[in-house]
Protein backbone atom coordinates (compact mmCIF):
# COMPACT_ATOMS: atom_id res chain seq x y z
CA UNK A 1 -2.62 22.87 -0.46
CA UNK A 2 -6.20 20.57 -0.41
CA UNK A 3 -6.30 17.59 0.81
CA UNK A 4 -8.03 15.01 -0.92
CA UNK A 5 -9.27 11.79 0.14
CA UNK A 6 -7.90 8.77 -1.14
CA UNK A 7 -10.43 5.66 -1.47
CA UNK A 8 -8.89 2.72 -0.89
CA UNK A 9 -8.46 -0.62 -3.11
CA UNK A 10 -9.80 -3.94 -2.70
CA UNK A 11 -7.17 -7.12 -3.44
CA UNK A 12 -8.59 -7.70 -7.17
CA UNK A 13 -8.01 -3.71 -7.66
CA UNK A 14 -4.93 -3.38 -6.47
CA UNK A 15 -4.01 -6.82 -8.81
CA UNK A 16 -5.63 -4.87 -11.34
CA UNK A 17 -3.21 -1.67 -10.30
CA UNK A 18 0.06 -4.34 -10.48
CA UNK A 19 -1.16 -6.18 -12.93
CA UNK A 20 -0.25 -9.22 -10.55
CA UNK A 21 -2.79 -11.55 -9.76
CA UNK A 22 -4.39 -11.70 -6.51
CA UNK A 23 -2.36 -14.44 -5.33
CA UNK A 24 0.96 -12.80 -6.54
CA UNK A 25 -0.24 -10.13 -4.17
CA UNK A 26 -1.23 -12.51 -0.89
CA UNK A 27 2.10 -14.22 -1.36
CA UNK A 28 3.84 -11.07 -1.16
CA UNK A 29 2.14 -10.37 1.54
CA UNK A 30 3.34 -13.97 3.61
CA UNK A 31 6.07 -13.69 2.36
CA UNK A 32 7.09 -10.42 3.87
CA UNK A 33 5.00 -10.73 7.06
CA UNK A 34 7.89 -9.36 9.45
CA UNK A 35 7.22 -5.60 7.94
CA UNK A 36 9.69 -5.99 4.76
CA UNK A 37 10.09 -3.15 3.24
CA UNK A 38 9.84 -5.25 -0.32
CA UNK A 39 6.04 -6.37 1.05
CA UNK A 40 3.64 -4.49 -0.74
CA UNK A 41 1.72 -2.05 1.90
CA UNK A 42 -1.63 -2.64 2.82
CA UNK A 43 -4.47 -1.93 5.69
CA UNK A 44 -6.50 -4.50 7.86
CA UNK A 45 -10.07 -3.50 8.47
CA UNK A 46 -12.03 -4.39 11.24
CA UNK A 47 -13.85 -7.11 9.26
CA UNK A 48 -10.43 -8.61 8.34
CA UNK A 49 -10.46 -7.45 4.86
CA UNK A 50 -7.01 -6.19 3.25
CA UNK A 51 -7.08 -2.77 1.43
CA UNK A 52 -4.69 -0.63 -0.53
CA UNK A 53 -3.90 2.64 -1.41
CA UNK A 54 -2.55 3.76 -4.73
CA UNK A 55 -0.26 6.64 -3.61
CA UNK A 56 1.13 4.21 -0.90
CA UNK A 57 1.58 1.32 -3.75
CA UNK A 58 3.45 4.30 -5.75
CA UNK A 59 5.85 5.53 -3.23
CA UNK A 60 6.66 1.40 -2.40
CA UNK A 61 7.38 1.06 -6.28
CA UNK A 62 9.63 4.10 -5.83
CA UNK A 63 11.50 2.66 -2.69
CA UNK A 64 10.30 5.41 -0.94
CA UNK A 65 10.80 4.10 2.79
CA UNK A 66 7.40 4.58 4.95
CA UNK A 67 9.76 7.09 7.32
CA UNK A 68 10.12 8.92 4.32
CA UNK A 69 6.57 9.15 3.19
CA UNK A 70 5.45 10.36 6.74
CA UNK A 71 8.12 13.22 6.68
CA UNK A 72 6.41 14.20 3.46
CA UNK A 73 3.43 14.76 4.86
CA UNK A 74 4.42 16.59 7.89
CA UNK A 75 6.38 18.84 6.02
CA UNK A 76 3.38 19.27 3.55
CA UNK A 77 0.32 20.07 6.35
């Protein structure tokens, strides 16, 4: 199976993705800052910037626990 490369989404695109606003989103995020599993996941770049990714917003709508996810994709390489 080919891998493909996922590009990932600023705040106002993942909003756009939710159709939340950008500070639903943020207050998710502080809101959930001890790892929840109901905060929605996201990456830190080095210039402090928040980004998402789509399939990772997907399996969080799903419930799908992170453990989960990463057994998927062992099992899939």
């Amino acid at each position: 199976m080919e891998k493909t490369t996922e590009r990932p989404m600023s705040i106002n695109e993942a909003a756009l993705f939710l159709s939340l606003s950008k500070n639903g989103i943020t207050l998710n995020r502080h809101k959930s800052k001890d790892g929840d599993e109901r905060s929605i996941p996201c990456h830190r770049a080095p210039n402090g910037r928040l980004y998402y990714y789509a399939s990772e917003i997907n399996d969080w709508i799903k419930g799908t626990s992170e453990e989960e996810v990463s057994q998927n994709v062992k099992e899939q390489s």
